[in-house]
N, C-alpha and C. Protein backbone atom coordinates (compact mmCIF):
# COMPACT_ATOMS: atom_id res chain seq x y z
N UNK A 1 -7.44 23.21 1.24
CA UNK A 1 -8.58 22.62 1.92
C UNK A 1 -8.95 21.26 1.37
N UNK A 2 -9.07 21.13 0.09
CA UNK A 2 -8.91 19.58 -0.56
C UNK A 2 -8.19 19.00 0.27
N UNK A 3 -6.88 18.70 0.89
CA UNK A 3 -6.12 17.83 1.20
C UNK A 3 -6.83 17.24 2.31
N UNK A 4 -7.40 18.31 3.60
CA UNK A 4 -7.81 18.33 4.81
C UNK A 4 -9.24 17.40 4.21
N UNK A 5 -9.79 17.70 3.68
CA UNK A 5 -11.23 17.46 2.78
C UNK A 5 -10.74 15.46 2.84
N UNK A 6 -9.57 15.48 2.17
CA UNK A 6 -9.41 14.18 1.58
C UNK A 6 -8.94 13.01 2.78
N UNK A 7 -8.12 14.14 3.91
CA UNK A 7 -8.11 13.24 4.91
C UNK A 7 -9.44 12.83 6.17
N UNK A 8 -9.88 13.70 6.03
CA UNK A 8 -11.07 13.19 6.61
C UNK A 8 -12.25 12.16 6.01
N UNK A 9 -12.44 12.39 4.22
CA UNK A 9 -12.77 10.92 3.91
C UNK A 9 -12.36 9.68 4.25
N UNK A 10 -10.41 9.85 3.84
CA UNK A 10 -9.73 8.40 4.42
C UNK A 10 -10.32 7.92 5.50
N UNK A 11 -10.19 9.21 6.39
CA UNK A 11 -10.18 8.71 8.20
C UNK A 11 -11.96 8.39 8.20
N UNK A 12 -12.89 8.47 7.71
CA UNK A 12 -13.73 8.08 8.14
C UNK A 12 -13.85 6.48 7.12
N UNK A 13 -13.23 6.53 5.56
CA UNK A 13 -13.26 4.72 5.19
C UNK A 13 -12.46 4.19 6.64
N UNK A 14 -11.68 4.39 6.91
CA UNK A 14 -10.86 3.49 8.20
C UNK A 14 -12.17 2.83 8.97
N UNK A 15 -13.01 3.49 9.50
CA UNK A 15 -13.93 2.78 10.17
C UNK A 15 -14.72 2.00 9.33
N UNK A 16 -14.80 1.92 7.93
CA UNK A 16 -15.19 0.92 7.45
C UNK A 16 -14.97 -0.45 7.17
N UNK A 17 -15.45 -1.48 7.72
CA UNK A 17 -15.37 -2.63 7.98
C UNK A 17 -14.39 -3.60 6.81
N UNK A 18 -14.73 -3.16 5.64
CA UNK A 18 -14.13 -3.05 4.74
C UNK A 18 -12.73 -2.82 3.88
N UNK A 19 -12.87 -2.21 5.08
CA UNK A 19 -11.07 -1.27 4.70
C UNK A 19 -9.76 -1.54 5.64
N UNK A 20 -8.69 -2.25 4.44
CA UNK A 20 -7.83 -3.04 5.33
C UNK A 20 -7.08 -2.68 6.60
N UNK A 21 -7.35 -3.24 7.33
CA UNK A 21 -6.45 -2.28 8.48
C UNK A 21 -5.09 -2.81 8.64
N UNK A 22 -4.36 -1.59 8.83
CA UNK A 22 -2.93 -1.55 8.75
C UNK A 22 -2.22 -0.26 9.73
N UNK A 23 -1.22 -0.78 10.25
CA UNK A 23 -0.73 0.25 11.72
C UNK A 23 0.48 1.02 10.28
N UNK A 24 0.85 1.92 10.78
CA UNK A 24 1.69 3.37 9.88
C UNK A 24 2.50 2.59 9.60
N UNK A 25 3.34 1.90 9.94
CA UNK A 25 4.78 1.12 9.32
C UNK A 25 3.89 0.49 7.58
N UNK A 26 2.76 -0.42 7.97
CA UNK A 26 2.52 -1.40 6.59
C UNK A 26 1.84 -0.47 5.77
N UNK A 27 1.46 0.90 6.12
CA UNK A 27 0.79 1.81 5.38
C UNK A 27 1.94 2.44 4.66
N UNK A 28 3.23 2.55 5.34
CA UNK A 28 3.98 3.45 4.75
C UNK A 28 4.59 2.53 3.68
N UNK A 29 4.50 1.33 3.62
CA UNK A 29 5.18 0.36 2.86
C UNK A 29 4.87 -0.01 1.39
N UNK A 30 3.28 -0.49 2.25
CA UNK A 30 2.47 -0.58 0.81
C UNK A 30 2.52 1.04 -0.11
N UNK A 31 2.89 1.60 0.32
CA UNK A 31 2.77 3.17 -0.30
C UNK A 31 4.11 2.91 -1.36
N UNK A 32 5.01 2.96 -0.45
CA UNK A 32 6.05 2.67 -1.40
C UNK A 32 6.44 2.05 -2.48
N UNK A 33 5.41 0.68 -2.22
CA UNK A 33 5.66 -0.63 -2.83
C UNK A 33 4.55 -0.09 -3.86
N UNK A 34 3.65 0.47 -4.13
CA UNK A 34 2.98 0.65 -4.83
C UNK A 34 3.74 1.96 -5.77
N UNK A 35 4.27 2.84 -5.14
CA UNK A 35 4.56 3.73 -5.92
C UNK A 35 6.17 2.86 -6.97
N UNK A 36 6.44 2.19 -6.56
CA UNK A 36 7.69 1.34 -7.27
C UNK A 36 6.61 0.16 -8.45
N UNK A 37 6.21 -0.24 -7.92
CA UNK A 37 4.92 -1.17 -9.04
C UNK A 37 4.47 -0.03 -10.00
N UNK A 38 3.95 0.81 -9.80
CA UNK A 38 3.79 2.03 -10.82
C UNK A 38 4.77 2.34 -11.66
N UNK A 39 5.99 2.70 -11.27
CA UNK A 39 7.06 2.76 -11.80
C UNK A 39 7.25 1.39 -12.36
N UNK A 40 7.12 0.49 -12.50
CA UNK A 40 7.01 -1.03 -13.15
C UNK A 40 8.40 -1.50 -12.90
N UNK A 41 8.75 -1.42 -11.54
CA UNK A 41 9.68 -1.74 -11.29
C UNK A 41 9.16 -3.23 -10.09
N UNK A 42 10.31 -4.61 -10.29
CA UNK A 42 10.06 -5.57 -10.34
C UNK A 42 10.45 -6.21 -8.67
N UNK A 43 9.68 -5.70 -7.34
CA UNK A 43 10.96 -6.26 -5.83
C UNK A 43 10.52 -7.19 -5.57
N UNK A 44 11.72 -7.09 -4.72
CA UNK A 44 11.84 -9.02 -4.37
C UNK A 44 11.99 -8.37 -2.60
N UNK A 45 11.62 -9.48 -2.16
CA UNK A 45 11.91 -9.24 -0.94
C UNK A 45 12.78 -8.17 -0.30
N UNK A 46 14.11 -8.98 -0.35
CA UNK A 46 15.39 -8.54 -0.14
C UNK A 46 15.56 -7.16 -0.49
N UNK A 47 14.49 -6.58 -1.62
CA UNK A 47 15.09 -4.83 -2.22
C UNK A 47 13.90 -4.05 -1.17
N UNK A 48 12.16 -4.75 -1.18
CA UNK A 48 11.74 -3.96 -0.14
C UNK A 48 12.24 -4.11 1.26
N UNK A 49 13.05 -4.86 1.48
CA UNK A 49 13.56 -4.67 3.54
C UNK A 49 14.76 -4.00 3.06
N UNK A 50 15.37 -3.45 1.91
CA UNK A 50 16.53 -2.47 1.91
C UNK A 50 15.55 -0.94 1.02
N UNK A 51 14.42 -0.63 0.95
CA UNK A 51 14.06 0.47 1.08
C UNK A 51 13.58 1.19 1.78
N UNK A 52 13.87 0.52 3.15
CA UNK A 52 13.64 1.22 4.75
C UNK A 52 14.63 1.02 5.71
N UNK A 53 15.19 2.35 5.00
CA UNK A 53 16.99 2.23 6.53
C UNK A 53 16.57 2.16 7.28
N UNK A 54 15.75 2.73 7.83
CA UNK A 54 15.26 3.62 9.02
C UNK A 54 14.49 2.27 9.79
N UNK A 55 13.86 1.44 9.32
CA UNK A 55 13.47 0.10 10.12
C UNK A 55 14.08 -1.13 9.92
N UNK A 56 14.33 -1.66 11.13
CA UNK A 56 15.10 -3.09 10.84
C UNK A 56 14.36 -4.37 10.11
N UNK A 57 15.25 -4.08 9.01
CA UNK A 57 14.45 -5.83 7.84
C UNK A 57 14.07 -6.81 8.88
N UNK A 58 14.05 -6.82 10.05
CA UNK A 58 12.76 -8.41 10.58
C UNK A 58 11.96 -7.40 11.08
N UNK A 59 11.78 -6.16 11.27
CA UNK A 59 10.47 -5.28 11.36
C UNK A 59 9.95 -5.41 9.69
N UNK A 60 11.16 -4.94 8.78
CA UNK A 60 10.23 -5.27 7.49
C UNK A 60 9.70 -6.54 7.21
N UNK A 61 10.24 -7.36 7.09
CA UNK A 61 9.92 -9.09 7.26
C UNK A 61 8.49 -9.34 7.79
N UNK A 62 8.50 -8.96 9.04
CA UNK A 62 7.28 -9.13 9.61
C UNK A 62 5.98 -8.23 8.88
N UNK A 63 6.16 -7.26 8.52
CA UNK A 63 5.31 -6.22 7.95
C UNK A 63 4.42 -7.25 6.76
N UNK A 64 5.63 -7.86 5.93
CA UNK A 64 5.50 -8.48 4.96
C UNK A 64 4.74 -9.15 4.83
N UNK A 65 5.25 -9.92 6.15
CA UNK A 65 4.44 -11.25 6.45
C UNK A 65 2.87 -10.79 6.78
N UNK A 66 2.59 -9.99 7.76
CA UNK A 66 1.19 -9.87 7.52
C UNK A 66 0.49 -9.11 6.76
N UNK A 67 1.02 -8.09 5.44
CA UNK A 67 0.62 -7.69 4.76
C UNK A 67 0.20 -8.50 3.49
N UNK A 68 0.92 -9.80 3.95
CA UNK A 68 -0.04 -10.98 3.07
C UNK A 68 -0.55 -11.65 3.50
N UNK A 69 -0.82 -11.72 4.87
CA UNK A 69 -1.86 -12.68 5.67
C UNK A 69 -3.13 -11.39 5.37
N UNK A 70 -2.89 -10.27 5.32
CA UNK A 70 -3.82 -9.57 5.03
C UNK A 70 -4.62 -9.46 3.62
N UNK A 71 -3.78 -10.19 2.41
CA UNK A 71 -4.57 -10.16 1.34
C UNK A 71 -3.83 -9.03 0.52
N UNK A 72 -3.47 -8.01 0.84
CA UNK A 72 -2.20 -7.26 0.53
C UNK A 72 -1.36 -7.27 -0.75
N UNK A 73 -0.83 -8.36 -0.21
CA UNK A 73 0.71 -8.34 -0.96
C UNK A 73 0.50 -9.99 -1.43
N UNK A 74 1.49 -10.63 -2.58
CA UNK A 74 1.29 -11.86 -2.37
C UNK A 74 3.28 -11.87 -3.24
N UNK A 75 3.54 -13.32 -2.80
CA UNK A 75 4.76 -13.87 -3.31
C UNK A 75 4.92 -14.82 -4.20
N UNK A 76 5.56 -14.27 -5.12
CA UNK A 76 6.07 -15.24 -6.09
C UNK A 76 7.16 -15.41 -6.55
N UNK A 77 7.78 -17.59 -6.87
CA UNK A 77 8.86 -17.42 -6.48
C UNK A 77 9.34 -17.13 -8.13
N UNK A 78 10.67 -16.32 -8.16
CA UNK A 78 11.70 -16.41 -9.39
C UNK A 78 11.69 -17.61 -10.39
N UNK A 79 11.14 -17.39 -11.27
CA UNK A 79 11.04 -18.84 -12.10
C UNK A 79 12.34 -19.49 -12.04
N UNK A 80 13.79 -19.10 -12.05
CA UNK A 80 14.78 -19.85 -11.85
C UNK A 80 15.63 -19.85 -10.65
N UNK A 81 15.38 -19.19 -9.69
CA UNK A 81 16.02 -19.57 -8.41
C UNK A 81 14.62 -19.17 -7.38
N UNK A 82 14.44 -20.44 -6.89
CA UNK A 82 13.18 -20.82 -6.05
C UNK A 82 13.24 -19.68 -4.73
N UNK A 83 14.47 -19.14 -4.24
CA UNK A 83 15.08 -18.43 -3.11
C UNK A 83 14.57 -16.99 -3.22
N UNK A 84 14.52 -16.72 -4.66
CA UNK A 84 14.12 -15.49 -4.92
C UNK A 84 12.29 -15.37 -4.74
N UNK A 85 11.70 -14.17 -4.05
CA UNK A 85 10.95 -14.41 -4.43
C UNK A 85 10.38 -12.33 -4.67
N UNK A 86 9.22 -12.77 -5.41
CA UNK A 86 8.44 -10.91 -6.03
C UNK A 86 7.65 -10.90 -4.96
N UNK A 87 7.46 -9.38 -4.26
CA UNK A 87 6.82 -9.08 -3.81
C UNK A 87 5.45 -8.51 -4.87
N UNK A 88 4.37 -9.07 -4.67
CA UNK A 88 2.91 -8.67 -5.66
C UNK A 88 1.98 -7.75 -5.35
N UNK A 89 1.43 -6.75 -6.25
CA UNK A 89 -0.02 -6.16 -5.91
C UNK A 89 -0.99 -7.83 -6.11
N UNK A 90 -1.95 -7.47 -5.18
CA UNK A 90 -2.86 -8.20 -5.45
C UNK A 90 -3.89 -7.93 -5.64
N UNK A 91 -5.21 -8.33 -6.38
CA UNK A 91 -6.67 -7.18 -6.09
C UNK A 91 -7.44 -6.14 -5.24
N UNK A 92 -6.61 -7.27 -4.04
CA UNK A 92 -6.97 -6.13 -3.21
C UNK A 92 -6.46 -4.83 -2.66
N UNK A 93 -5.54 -4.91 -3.05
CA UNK A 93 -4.04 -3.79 -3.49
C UNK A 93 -4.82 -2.97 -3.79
N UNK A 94 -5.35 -3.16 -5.14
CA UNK A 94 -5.63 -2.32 -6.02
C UNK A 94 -6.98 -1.47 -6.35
N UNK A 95 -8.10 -2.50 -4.94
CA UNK A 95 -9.05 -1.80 -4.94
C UNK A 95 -8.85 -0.76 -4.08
N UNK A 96 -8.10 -0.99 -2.65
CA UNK A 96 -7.32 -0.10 -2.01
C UNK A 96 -7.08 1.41 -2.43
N UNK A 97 -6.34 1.06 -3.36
CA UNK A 97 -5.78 2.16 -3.87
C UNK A 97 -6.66 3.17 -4.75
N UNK A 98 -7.77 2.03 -5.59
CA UNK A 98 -8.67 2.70 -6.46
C UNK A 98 -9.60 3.70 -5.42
N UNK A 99 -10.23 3.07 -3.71
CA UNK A 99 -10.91 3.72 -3.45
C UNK A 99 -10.16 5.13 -2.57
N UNK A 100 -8.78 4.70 -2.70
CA UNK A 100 -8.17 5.87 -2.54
C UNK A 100 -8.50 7.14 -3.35
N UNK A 101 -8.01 6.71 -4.37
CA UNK A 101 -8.17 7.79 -5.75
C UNK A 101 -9.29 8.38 -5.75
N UNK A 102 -10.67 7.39 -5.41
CA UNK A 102 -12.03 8.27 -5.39
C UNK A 102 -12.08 9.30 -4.28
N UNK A 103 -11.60 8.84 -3.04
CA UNK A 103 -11.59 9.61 -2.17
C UNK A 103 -11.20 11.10 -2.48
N UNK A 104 -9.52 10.88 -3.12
CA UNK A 104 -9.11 12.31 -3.39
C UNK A 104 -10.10 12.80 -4.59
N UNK A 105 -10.24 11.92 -5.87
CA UNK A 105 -11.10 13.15 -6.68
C UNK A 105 -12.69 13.41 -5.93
N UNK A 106 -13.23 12.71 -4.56
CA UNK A 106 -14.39 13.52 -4.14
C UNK A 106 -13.91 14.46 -3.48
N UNK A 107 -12.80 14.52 -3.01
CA UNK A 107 -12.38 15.93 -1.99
C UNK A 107 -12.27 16.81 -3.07
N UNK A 108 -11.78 16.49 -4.21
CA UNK A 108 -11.39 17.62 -5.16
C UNK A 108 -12.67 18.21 -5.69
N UNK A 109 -13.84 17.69 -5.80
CA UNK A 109 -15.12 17.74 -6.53
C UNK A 109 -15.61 18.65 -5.45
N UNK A 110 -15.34 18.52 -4.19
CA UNK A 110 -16.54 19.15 -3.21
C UNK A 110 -15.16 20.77 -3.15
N UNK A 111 -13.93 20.72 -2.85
CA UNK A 111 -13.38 21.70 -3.08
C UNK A 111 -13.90 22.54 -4.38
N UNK A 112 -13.93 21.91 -5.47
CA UNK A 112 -14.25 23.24 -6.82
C UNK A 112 -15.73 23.31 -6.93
N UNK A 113 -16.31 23.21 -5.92
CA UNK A 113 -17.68 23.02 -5.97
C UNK A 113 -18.11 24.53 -4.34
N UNK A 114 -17.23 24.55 -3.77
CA UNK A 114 -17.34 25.65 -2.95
C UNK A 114 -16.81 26.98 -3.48
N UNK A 115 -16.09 26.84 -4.50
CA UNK A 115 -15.68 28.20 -5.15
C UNK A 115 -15.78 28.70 -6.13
């Protein structure tokens, strides 16, 4: 019941004005891209449009692209080949994610709180 609990917090931040909006492709991305940043692992472009067989890299490309017009993601280039560039958390990444986390530990709080 937590889980159900936790998606209905999400789904009601969504209507908050506040909260970045993103269609399932850039949700599923940033997910990824975050769970690889956790892992402190370092992508570049080129490795996130090859961690989605399943969508064509100028669908990823584009994702990209407005997941940093969104504030999202940001790029930086390879200190020695200008071509290369990192895909970035940025603050707002990370508040994202933080008010994620609250979300699930309030679902979890109101779950051990009914039993």
């Amino acid at each position: 019941m937590s889980f159900q609990r936790f998606l209905s917090l999400v789904e009601a931040l969504r209507q908050s004005p506040s909260y970045p909006e993103m269609d399932p492709i850039e949700e599923r991305m940033l997910n990824a891209m975050a769970a690889a940043w956790h892992a402190d692992m370092r992508l570049t472009v080129m490795s996130v449009m090859h961690m989605f067989p399943t969508i064509s890299p100028s669908t990823v490309h584009r994702r990209l692209k407005s997941l940093r017009a969104k504030g999202l993601i940001e790029l930086a280039p390879d200190q020695e080949d200008n071509r290369i560039k990192y895909v970035q958390a940025t603050g707002r990444t990370e508040d994202y994610f933080a008010t994620l986390g609250r979300c699930m530990d309030q679902a979890q709080a109101q779950a051990q709180a009914q039993h």
